[in-house]
N, C-alpha and C. Protein backbone atom coordinates (compact mmCIF):
# COMPACT_ATOMS: atom_id res chain seq x y z
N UNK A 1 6.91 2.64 -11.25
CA UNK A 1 5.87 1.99 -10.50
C UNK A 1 5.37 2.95 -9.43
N UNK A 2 4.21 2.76 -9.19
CA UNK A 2 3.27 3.73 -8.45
C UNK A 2 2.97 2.99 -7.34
N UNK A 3 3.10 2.93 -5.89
CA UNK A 3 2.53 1.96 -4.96
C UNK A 3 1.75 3.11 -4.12
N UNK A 4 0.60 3.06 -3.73
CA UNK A 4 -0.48 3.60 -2.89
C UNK A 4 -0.87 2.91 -1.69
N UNK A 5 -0.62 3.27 -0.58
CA UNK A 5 -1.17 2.53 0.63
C UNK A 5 -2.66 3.71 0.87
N UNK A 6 -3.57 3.12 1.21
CA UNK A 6 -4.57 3.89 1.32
C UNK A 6 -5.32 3.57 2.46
N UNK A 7 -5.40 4.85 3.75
CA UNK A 7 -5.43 4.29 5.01
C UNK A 7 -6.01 6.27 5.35
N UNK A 8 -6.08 5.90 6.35
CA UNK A 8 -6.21 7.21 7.45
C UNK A 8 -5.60 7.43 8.40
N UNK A 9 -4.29 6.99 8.55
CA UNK A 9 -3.17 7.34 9.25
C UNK A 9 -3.13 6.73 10.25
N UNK A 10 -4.25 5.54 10.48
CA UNK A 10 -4.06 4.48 11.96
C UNK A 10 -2.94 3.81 11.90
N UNK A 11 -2.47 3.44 13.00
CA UNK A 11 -1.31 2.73 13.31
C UNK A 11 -1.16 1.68 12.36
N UNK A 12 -2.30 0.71 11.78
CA UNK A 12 -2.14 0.25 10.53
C UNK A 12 -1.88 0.18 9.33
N UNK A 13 -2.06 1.23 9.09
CA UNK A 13 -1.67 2.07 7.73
C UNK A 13 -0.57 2.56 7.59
N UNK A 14 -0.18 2.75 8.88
CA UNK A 14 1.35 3.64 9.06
C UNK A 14 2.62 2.22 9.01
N UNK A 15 1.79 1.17 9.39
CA UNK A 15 2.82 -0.18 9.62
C UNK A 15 3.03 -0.69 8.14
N UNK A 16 1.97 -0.93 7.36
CA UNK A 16 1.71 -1.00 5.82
C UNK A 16 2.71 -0.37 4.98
N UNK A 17 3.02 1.31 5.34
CA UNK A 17 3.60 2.11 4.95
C UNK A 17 4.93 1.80 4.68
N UNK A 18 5.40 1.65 6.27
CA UNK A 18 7.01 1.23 6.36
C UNK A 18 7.33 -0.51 5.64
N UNK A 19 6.07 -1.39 6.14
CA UNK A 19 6.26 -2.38 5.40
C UNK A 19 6.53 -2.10 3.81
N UNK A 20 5.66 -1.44 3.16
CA UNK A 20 6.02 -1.19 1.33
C UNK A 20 7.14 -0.60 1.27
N UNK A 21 7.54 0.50 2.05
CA UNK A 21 9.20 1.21 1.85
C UNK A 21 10.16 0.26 2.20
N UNK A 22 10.04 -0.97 3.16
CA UNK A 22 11.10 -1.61 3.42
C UNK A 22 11.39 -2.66 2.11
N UNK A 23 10.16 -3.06 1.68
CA UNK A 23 9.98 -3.89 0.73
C UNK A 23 11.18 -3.57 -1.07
N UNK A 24 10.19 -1.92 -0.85
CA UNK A 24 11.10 -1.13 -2.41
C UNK A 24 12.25 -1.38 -2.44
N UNK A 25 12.77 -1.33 -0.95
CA UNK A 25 14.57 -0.77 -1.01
C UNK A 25 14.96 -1.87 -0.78
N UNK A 26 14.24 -3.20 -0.10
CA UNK A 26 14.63 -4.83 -0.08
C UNK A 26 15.48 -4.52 -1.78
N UNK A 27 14.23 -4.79 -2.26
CA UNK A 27 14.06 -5.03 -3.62
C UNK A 27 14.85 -3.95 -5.11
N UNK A 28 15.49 -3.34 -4.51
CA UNK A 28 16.33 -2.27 -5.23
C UNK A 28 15.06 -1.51 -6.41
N UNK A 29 14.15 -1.58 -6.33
CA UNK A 29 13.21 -1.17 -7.59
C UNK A 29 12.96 0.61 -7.18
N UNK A 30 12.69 0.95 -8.56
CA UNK A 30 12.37 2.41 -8.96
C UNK A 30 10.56 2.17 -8.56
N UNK A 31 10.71 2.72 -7.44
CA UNK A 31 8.62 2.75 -7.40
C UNK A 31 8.83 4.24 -5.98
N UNK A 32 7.62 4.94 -6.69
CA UNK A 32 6.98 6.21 -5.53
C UNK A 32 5.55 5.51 -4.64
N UNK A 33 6.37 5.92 -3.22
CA UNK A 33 5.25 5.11 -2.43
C UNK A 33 4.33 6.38 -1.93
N UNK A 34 2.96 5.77 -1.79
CA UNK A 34 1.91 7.42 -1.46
C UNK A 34 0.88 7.26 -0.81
N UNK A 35 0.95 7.83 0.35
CA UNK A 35 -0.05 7.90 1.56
C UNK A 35 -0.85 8.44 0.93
N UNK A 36 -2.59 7.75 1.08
CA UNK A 36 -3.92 8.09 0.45
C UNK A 36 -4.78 8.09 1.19
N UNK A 37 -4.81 9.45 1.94
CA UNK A 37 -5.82 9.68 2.80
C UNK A 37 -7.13 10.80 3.00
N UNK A 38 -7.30 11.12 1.76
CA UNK A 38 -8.48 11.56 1.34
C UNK A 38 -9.97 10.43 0.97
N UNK A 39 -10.64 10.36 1.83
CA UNK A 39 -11.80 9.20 1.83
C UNK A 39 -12.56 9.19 0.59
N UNK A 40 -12.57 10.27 -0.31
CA UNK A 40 -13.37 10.51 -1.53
C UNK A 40 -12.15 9.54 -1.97
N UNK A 41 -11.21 10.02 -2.21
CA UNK A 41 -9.93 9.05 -3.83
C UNK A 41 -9.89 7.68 -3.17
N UNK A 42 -9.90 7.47 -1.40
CA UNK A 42 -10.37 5.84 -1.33
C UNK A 42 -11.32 5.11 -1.60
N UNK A 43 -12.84 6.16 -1.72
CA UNK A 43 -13.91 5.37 -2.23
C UNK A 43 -14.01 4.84 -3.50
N UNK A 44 -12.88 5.88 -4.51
CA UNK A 44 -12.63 5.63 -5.70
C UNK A 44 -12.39 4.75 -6.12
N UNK A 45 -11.27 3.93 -5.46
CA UNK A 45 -10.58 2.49 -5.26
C UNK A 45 -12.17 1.54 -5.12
N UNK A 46 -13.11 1.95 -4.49
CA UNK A 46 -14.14 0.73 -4.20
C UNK A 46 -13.43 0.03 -3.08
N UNK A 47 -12.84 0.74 -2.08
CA UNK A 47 -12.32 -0.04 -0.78
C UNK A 47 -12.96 -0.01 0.13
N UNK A 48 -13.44 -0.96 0.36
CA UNK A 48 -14.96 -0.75 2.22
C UNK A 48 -13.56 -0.94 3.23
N UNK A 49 -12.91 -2.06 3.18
CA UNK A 49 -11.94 -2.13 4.84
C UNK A 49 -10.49 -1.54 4.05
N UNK A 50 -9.71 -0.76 5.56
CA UNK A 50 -8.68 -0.42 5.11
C UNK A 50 -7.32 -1.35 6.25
N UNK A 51 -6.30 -0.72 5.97
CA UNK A 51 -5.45 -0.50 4.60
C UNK A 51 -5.79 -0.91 3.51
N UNK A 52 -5.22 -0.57 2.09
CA UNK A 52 -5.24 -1.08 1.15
C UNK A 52 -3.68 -0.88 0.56
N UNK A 53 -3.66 -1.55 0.02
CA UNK A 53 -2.20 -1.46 -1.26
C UNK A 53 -2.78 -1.71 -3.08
N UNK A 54 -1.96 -0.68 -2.98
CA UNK A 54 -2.69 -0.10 -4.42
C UNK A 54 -0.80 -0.31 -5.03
N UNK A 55 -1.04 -1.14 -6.34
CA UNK A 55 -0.18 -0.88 -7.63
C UNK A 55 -0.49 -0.48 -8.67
N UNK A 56 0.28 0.45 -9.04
CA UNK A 56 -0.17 0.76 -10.71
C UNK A 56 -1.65 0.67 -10.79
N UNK A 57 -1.88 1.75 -9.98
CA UNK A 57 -4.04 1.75 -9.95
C UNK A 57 -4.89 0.45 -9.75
N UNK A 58 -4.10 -0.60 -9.32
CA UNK A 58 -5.14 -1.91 -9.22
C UNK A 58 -4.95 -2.14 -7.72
N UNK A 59 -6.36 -2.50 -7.07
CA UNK A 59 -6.13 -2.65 -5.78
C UNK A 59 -5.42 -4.24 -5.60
N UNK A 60 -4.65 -4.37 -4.93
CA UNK A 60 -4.21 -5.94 -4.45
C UNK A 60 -4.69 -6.54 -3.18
N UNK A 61 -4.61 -5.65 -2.32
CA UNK A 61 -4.82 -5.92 -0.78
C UNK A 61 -5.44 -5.39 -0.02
N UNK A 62 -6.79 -5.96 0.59
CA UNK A 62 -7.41 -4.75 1.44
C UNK A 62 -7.29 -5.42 2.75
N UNK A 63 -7.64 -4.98 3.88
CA UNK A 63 -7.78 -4.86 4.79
C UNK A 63 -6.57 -5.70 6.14
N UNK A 64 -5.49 -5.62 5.30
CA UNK A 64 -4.34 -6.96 5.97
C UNK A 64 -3.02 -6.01 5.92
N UNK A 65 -2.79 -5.90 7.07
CA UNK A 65 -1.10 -5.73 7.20
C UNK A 65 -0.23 -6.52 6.55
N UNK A 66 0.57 -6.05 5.51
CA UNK A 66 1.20 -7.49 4.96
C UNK A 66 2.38 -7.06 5.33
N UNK A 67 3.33 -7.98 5.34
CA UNK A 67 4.43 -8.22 5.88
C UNK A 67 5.56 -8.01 4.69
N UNK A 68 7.16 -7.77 5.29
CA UNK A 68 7.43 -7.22 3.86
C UNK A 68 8.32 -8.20 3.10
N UNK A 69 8.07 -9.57 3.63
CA UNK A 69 8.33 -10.50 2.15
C UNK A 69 6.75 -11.06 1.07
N UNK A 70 5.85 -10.55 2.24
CA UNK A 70 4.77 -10.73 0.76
C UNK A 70 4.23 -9.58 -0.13
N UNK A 71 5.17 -7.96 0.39
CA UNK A 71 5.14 -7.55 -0.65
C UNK A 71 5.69 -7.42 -1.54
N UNK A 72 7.05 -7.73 -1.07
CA UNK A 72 7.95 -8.40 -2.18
C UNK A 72 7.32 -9.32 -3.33
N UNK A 73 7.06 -10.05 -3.04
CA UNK A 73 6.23 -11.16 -4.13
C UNK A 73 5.11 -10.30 -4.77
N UNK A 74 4.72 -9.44 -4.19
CA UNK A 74 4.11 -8.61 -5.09
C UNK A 74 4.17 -7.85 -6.05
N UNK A 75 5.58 -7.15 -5.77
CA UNK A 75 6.35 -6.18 -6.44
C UNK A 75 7.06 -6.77 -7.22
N UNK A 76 7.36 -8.06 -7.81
CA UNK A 76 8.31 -9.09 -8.55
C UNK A 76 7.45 -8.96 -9.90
């Protein structure tokens, strides 16, 4: 599993971040988590607000800090 947070390094993105890493290792799962901060590969996504959380190339979440039991439910 591929998880992408896609941000520009604001304090939001960086909270997102640790939220998805806390989430993986909650969750014992095999997934590479990856800071995406080149604005061309975010436009790619079709993301206007950021953060985003990106799985397996599909966007799930834009513009929301999520917390790390709802990315759990994500990652299930």
């Amino acid at each position: 599993m591929i998880i992408k947070i896609l941000g520009t390094g604001c304090a939001n993105c960086n909270k997102l971040v640790q939220n998805t890493k806390k989430a993986v290792a909650a969750l014992g799962i095999a997934a590479a988590v990856e800071k995406v901060q080149d604005m061309k590969a975010i436009a790619g996504y079709g993301v206007m607000r950021l953060p985003a959380l990106v799985i397996d190339e599909e966007v799930k979440v834009v513009g929301k800090i999520l917390k790390v039991d709802e990315i759990k439910e994500l990652l299930k």
